[in-house]
C-alpha atoms as a PDB file:
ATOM      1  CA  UNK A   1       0.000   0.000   0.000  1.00  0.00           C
ATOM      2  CA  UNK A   2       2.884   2.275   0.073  1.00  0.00           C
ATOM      3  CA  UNK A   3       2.519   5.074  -2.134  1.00  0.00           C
ATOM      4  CA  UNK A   4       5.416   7.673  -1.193  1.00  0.00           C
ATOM      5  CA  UNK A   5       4.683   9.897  -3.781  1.00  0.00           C
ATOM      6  CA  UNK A   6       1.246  10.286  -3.209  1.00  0.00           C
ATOM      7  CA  UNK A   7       2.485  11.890   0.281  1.00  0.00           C
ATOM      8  CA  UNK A   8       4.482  13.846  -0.721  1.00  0.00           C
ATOM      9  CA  UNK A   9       2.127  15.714  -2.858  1.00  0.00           C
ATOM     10  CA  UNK A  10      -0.329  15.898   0.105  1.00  0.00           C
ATOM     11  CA  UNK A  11       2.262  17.112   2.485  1.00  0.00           C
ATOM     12  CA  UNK A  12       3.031  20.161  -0.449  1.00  0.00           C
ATOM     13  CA  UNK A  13      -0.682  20.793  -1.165  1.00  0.00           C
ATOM     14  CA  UNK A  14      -1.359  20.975   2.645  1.00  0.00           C
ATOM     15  CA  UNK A  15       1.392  23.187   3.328  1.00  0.00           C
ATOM     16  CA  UNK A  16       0.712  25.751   0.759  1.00  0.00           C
ATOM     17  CA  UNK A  17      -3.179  25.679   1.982  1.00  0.00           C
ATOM     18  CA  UNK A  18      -1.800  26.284   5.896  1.00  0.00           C
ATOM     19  CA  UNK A  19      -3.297  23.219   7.075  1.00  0.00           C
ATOM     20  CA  UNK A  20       0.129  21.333   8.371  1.00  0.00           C
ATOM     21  CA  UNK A  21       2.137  21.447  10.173  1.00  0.00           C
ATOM     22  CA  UNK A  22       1.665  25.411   9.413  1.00  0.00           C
ATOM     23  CA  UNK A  23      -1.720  25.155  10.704  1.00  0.00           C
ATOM     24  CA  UNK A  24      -3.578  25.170  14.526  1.00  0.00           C
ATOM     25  CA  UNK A  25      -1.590  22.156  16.788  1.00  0.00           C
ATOM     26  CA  UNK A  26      -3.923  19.299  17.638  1.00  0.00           C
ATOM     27  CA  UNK A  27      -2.305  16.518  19.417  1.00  0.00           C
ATOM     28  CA  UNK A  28      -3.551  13.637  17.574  1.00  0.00           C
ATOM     29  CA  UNK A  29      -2.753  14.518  14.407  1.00  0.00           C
ATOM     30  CA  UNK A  30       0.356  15.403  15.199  1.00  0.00           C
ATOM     31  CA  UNK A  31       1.323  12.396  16.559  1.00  0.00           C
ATOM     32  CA  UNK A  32       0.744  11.064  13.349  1.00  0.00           C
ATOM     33  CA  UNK A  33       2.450  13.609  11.697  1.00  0.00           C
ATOM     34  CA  UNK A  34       5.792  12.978  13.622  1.00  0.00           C
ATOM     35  CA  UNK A  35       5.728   9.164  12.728  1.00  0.00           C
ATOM     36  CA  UNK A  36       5.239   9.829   9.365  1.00  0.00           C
ATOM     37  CA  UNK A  37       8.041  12.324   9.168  1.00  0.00           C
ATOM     38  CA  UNK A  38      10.284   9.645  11.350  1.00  0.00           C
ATOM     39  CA  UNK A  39       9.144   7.406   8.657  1.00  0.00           C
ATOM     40  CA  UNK A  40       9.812   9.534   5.700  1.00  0.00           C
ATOM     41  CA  UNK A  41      13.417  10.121   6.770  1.00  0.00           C
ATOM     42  CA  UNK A  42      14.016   5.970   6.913  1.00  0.00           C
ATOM     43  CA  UNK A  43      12.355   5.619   4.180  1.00  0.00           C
ATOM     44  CA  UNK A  44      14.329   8.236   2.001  1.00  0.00           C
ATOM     45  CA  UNK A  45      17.635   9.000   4.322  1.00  0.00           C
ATOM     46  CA  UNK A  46      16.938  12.816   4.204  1.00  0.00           C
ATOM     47  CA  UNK A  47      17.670  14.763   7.318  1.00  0.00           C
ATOM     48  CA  UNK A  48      15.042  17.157   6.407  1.00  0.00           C
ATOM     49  CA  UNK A  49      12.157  15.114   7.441  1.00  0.00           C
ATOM     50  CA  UNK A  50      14.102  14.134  11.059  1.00  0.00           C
ATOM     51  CA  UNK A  51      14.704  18.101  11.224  1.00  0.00           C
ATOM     52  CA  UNK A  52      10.750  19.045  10.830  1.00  0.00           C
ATOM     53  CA  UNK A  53       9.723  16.417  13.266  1.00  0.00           C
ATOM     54  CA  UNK A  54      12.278  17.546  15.987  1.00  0.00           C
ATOM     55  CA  UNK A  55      10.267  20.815  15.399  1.00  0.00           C
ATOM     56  CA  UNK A  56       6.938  19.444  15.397  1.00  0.00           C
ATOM     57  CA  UNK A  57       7.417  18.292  18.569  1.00  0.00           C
ATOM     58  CA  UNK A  58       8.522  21.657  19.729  1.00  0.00           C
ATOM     59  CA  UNK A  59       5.859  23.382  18.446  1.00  0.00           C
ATOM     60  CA  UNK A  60       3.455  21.007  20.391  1.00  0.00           C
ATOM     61  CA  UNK A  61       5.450  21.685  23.970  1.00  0.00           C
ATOM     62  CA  UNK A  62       5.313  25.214  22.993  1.00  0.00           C
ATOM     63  CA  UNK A  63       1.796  25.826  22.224  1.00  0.00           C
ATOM     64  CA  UNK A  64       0.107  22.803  23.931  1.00  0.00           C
ATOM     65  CA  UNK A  65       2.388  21.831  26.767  1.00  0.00           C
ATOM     66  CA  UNK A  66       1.091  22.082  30.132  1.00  0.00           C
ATOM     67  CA  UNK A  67       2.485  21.771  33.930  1.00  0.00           C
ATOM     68  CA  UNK A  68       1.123  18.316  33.567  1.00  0.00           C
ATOM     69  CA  UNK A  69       0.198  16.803  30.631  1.00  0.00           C
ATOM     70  CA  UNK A  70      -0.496  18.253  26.950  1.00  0.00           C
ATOM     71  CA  UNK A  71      -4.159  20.064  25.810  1.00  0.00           C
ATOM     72  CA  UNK A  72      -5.964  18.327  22.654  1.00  0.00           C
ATOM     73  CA  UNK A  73      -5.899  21.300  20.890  1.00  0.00           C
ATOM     74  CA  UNK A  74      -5.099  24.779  20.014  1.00  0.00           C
ATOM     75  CA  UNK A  75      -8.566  26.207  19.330  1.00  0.00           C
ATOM     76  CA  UNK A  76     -10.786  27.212  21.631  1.00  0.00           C
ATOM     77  CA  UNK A  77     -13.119  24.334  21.593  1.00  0.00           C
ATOM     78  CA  UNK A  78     -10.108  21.725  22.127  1.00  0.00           C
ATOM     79  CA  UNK A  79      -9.527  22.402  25.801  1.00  0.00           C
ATOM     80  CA  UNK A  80      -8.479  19.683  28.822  1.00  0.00           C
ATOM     81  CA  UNK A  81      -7.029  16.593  27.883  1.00  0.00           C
ATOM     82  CA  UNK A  82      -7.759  12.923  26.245  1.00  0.00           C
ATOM     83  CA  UNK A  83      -6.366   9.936  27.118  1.00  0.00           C
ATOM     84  CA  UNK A  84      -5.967   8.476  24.046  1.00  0.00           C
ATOM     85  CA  UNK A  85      -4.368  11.133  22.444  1.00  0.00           C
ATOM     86  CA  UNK A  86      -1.954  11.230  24.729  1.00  0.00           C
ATOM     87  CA  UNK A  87      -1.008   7.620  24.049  1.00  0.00           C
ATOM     88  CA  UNK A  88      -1.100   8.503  20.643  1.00  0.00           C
ATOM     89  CA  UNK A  89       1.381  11.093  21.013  1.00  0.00           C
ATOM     90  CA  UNK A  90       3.535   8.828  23.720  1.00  0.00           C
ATOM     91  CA  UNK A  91       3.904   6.302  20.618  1.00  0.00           C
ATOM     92  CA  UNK A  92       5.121   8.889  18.710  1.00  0.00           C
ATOM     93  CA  UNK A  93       7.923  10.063  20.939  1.00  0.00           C
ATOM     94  CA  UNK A  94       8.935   6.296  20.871  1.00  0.00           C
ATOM     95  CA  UNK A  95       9.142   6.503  17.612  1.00  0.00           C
ATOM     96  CA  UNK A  96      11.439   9.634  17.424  1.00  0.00           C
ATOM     97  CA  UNK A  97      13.237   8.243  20.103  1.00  0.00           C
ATOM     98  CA  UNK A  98      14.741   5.299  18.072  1.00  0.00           C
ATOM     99  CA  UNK A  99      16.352   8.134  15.904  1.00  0.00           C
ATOM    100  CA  UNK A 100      17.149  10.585  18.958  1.00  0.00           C
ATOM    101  CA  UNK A 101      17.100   9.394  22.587  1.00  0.00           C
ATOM    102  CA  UNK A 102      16.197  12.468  24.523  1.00  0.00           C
ATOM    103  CA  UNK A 103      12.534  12.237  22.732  1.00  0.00           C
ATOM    104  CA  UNK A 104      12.270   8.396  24.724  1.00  0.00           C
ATOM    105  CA  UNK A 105      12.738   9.931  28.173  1.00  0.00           C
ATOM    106  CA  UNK A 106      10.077  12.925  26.866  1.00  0.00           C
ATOM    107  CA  UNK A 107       7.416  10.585  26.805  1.00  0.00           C
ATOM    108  CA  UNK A 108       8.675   8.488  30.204  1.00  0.00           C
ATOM    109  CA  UNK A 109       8.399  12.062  31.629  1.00  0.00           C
ATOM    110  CA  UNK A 110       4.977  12.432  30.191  1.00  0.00           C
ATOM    111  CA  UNK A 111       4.031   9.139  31.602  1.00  0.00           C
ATOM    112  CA  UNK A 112       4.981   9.721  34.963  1.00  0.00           C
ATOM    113  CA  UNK A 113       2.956  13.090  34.799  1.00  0.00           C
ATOM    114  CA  UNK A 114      -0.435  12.200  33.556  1.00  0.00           C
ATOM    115  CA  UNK A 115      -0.672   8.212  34.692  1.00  0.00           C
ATOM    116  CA  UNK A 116      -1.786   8.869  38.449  1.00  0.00           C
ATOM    117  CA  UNK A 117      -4.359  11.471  36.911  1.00  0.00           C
ATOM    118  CA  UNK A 118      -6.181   9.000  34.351  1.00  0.00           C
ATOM    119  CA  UNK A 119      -6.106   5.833  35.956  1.00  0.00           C
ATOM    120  CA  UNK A 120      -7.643   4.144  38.798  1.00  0.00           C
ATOM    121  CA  UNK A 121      -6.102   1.085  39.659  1.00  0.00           C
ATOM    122  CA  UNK A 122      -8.021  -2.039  38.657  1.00  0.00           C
ATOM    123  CA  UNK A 123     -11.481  -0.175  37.837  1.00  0.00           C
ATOM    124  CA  UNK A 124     -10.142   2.120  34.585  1.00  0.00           C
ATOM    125  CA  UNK A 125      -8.990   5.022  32.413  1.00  0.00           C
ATOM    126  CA  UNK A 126     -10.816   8.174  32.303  1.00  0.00           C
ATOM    127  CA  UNK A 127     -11.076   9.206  28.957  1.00  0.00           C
ATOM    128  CA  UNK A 128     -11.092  12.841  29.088  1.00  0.00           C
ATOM    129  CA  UNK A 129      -9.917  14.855  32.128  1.00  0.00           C
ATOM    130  CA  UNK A 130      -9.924  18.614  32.827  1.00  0.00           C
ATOM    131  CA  UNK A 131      -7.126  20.717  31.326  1.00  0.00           C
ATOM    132  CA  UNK A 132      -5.211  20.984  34.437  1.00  0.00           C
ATOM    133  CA  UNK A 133      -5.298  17.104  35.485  1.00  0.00           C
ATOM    134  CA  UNK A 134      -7.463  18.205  38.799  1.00  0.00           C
ATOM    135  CA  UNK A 135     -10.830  16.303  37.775  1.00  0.00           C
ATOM    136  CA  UNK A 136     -11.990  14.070  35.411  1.00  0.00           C
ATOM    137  CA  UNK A 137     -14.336  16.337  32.511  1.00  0.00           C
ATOM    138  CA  UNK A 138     -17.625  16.287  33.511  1.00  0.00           C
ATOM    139  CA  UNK A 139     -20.019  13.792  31.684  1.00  0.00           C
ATOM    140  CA  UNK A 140     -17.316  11.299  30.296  1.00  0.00           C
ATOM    141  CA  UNK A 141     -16.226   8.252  32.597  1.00  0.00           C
ATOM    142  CA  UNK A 142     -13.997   5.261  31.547  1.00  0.00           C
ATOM    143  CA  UNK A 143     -12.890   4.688  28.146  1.00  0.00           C
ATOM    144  CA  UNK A 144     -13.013   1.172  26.543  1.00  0.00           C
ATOM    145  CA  UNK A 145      -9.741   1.577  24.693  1.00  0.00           C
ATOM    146  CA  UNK A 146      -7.387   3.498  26.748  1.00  0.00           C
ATOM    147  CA  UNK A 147      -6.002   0.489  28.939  1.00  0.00           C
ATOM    148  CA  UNK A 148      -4.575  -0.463  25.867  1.00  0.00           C
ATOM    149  CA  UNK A 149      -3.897   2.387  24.148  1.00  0.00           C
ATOM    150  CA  UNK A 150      -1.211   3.098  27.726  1.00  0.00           C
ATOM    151  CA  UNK A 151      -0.363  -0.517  27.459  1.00  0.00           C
ATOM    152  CA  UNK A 152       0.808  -0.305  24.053  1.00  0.00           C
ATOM    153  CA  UNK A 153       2.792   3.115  24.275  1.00  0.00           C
ATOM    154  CA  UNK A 154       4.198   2.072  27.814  1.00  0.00           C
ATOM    155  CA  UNK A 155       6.156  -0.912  26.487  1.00  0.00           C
ATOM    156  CA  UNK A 156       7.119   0.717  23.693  1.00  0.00           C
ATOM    157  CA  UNK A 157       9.056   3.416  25.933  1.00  0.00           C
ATOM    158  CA  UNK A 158      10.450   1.515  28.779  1.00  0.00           C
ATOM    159  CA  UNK A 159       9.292  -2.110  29.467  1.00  0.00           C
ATOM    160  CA  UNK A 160      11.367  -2.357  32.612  1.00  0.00           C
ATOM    161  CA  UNK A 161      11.225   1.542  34.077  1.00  0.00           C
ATOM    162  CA  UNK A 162       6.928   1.726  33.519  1.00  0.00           C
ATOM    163  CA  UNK A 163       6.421  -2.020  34.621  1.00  0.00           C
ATOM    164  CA  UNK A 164       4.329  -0.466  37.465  1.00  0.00           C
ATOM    165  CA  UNK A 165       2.342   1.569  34.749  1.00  0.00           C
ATOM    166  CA  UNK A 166       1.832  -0.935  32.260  1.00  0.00           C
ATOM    167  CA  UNK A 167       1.072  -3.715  34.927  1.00  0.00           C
ATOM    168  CA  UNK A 168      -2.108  -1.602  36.164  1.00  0.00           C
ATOM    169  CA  UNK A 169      -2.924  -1.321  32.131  1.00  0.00           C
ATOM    170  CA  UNK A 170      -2.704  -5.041  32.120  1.00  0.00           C
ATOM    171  CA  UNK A 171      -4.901  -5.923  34.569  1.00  0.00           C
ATOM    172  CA  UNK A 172      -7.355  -3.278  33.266  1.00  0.00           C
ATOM    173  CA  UNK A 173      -7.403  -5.135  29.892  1.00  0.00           C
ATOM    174  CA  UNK A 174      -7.437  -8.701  31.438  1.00  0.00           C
ATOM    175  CA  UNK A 175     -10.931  -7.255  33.735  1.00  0.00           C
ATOM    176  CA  UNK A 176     -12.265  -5.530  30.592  1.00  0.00           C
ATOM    177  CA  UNK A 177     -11.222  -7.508  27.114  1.00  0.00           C
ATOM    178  CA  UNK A 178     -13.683 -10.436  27.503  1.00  0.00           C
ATOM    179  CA  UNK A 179     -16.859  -8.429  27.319  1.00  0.00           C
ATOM    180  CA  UNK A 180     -15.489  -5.904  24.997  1.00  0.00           C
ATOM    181  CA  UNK A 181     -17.274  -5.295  21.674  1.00  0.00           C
ATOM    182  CA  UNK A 182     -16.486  -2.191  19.453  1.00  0.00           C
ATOM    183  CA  UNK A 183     -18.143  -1.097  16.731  1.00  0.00           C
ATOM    184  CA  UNK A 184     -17.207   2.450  15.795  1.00  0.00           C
ATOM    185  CA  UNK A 185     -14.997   2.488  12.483  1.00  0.00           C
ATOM    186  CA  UNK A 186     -11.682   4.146  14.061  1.00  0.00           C
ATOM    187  CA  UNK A 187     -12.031   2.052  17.082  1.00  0.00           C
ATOM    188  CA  UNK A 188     -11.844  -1.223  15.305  1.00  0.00           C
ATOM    189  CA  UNK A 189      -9.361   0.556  13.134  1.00  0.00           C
ATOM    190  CA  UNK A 190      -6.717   0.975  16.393  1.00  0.00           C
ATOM    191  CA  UNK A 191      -7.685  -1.712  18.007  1.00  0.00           C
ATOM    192  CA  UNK A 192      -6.482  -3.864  15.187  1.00  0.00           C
ATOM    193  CA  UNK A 193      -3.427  -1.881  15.096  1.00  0.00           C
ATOM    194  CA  UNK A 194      -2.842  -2.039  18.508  1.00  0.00           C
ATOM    195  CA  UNK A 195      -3.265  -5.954  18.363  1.00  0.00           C
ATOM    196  CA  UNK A 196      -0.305  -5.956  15.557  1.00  0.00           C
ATOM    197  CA  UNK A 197       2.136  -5.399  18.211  1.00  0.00           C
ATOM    198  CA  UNK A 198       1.533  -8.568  20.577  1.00  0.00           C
ATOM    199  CA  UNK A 199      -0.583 -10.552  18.336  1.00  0.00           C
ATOM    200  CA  UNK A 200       0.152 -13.535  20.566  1.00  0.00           C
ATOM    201  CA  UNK A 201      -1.314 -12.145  23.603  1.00  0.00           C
ATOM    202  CA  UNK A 202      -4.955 -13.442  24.230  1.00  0.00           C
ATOM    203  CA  UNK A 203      -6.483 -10.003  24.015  1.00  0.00           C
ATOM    204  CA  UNK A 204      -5.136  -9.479  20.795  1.00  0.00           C
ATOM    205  CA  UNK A 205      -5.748 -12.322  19.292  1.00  0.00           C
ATOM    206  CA  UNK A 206      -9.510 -12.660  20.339  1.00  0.00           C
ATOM    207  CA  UNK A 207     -10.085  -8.613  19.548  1.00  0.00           C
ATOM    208  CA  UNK A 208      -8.742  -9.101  16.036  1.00  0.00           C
ATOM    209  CA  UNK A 209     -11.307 -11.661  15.585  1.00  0.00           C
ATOM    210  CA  UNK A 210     -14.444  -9.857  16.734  1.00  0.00           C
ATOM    211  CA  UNK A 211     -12.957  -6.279  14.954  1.00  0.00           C
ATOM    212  CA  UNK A 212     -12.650  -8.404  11.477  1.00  0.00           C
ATOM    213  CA  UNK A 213     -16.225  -9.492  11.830  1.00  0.00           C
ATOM    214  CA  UNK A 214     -17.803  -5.926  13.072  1.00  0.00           C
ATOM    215  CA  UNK A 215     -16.319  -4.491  10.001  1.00  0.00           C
ATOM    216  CA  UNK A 216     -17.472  -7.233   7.518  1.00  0.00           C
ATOM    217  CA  UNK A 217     -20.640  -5.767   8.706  1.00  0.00           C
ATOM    218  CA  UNK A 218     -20.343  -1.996   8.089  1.00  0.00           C
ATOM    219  CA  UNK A 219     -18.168  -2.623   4.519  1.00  0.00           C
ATOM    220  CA  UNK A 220     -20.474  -0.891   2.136  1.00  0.00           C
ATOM    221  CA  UNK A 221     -19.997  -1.825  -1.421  1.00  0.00           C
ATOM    222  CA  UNK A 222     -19.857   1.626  -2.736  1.00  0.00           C
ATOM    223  CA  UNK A 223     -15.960   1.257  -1.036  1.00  0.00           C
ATOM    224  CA  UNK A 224     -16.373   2.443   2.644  1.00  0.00           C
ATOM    225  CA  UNK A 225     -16.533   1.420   5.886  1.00  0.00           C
ATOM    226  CA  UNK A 226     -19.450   2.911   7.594  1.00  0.00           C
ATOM    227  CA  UNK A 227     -19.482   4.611  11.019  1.00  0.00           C
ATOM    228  CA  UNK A 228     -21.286   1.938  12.785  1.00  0.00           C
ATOM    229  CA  UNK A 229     -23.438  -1.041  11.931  1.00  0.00           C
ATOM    230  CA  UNK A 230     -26.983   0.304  10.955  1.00  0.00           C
ATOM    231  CA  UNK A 231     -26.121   3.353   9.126  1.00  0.00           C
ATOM    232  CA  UNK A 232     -24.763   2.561   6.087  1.00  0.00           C
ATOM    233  CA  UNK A 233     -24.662   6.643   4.878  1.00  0.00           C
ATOM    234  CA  UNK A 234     -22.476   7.631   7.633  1.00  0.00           C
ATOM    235  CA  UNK A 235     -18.711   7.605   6.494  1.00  0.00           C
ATOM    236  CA  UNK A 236     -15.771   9.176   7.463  1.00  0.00           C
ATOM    237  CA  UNK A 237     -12.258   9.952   5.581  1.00  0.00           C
ATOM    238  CA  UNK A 238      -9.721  10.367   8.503  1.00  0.00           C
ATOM    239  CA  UNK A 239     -11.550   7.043  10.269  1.00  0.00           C
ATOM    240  CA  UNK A 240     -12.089   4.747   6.928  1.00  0.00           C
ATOM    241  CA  UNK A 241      -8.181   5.984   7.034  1.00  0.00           C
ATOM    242  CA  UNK A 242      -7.829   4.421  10.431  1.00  0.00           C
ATOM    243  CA  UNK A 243      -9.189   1.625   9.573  1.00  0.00           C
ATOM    244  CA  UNK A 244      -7.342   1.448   6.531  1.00  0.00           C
ATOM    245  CA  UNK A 245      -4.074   1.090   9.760  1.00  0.00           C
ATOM    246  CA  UNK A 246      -5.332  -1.299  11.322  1.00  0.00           C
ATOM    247  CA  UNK A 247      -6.213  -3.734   8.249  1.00  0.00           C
ATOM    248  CA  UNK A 248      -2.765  -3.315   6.821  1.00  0.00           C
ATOM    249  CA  UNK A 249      -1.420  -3.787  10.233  1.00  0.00           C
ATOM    250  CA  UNK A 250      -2.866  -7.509  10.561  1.00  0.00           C
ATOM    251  CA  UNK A 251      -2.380  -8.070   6.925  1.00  0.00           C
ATOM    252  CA  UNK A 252      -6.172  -8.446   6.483  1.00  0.00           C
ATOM    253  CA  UNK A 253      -9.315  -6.982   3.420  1.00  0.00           C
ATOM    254  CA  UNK A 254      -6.477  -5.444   1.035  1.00  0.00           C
ATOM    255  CA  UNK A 255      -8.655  -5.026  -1.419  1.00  0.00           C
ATOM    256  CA  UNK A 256     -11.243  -3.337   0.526  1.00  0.00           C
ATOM    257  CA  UNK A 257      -8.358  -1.153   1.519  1.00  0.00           C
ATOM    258  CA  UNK A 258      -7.724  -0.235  -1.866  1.00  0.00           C
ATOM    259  CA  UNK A 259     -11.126   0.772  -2.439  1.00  0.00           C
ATOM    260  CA  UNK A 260     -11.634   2.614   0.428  1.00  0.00           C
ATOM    261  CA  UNK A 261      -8.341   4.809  -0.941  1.00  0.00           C
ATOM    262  CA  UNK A 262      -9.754   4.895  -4.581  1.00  0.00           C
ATOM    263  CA  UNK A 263     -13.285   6.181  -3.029  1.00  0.00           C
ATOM    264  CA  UNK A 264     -11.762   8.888  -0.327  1.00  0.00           C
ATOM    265  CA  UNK A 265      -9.042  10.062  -3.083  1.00  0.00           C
ATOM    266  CA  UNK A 266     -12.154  11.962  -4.790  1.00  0.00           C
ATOM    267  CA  UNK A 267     -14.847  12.280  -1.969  1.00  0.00           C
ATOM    268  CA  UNK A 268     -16.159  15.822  -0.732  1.00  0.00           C
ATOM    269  CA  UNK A 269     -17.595  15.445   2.793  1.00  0.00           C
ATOM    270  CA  UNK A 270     -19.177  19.363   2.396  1.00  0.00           C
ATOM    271  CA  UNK A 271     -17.836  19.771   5.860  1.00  0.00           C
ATOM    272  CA  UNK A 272     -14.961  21.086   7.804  1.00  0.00           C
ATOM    273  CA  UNK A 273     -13.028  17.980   7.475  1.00  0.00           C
ATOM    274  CA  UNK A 274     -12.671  18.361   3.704  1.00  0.00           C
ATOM    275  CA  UNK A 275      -9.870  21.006   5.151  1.00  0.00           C
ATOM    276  CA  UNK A 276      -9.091  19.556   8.387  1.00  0.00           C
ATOM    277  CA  UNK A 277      -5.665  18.273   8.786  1.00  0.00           C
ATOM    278  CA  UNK A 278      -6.792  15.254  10.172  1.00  0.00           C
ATOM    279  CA  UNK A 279      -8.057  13.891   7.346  1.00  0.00           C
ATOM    280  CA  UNK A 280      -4.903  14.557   5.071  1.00  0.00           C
ATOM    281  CA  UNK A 281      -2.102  13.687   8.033  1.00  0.00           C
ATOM    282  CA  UNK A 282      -4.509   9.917   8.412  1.00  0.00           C
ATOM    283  CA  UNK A 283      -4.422   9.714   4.131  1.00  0.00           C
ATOM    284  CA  UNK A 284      -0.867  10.191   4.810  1.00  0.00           C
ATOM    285  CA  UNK A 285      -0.478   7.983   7.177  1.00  0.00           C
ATOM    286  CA  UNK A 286      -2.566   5.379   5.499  1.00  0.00           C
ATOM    287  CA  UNK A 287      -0.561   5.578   2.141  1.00  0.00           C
ATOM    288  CA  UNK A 288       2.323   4.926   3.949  1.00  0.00           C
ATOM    289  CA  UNK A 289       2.352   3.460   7.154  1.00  0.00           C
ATOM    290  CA  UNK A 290       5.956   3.330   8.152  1.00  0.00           C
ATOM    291  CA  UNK A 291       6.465   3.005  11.539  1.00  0.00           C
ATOM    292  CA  UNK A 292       2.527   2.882  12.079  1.00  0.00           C
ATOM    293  CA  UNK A 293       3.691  -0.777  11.149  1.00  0.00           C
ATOM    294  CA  UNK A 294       5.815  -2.610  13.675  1.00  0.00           C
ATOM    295  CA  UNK A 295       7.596  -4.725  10.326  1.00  0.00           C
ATOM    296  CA  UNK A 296       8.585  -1.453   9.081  1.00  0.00           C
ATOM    297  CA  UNK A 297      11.909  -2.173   7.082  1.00  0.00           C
ATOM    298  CA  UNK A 298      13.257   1.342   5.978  1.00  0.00           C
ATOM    299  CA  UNK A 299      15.971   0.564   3.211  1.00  0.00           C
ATOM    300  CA  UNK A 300      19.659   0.888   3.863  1.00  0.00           C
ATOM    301  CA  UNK A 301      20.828   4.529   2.408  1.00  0.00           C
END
């Protein structure tokens, strides 16, 4: 599915429009953004790419770095702070760290701020919590992917220094896997990613069963996933492109994949996200994986 070219025309066209990285910061797309730029520089050997991600994450500290923790997003809407975006962006400094060590430690740092704040030993993760850390956000409790979202970023920074962390993320997923059913399109998407990375484990194995079978369901022939089962007219770009993640990730529906890129390439939503930058950092990202992919084999240059 790798189509480098195809990126790097997006990454021009979305530069001259001022959508990114020259655009508002919003944490999860920008953790994308910095593995695909950490990918781009294996992938091609140009320093450029390593350069502009060191700077990406700069930017981020700078604009959305707080005492504790790191703010969705700069507009005004995107206050307090998500779990899983934080994970996201954790990943990501792993990532960068593999090329520049002081970017590991970064996201142990981060860990070791936010961790006490989101979790509650053996019942969950919040999901969202107030900008400051102080209190969960009113009206959200426990999120159904977050255990795993930490447990995946956790080991991928430190196995040994977070084995505290990541054993109160295990025992999270071993209480909440078994009864665990998702069927929202970018869910299923990162869960199957997320399963890539320890596809022994029994969680992962027995979620990338039940996420291939939700989205047999919601595959509509037109060449999109839809959002959920039972409403085959509601379709996303930046989550079919998640989706698209996971599926390579577990090597599964490549032709579905294909169509789903074919049908996105050319579809107008109307909306805001015909603009946003997530949708054109998750095309990205979908095009070519890179380190998204835990078989990721940059050439020798």
């Amino acid at each position: 599915m790798v189509n480098i070219s195809y990126v790097l025309d997006k990454l021009a066209w979305m530069r001259e429009q001022q959508i990114w990285p020259n655009g508002l910061r919003y944490l999860w797309t920008d953790a994308f953004g910095v593995v695909l730029l950490v990918s781009l520089h294996a992938e091609t050997g140009e320093q450029r790419y390593l350069n502009e991600a060191e700077w990406l994450v700069s930017e981020v500290n700078r604009v959305l770095g707080r005492a504790r923790g790191i703010r969705i997003g700069e507009a005004a809407d995107r206050d307090r702070q998500y779990f899983h975006y934080l994970a996201m962006w954790l990943f990501a400094l792993a990532i960068l760290g593999r090329y520049i060590p002081k970017y590991r430690q970064q996201g142990i740092d981060l860990v070791q701020q936010i961790h006490a704040a989101f979790v509650v030993p053996n019942r969950g993760v919040f999901w969202k919590m107030s900008e400051d850390l102080k209190q969960p956000y009113p009206g959200y409790g426990f999120g159904a992917l977050d255990p795993f979202d930490g447990y995946l970023a956790y080991r991928l920074l430190d196995e040994q220094g977070l084995a505290r962390e990541i054993e109160d993320m295990r025992r999270l997923i071993e209480r909440m896997e078994p009864s665990l059913v998702i069927s929202q399109d970018l869910g299923l998407g990162m869960m199957l990613w997320m399963s890539h990375f320890f596809p022994q484990e029994a969680w992962a194995v027995s979620q990338r069963e039940r996420c291939l079978e939700m989205l047999d369901h919601m595959w509509v022939d037109q060449g999109y996933f839809c959002r959920e089962p039972g409403y085959p007219q509601v379709k996303f770009a930046f989550t079919n492109y998640g989706v698209s993640i996971g599926l390579q990730a577990v090597h599964a529906m490549p032709q579905r994949v294909q169509r789903l890129h074919s049908f996105f390439e050319h579809y107008q939503s109307g909306d805001h996200y015909d603009h946003e930058a997530i949708t054109h950092v998750m095309a990205c990202s979908a095009h070519f994986p890179g380190f998204l992919l835990r078989d990721f084999k940059p050439p020798v240059v």
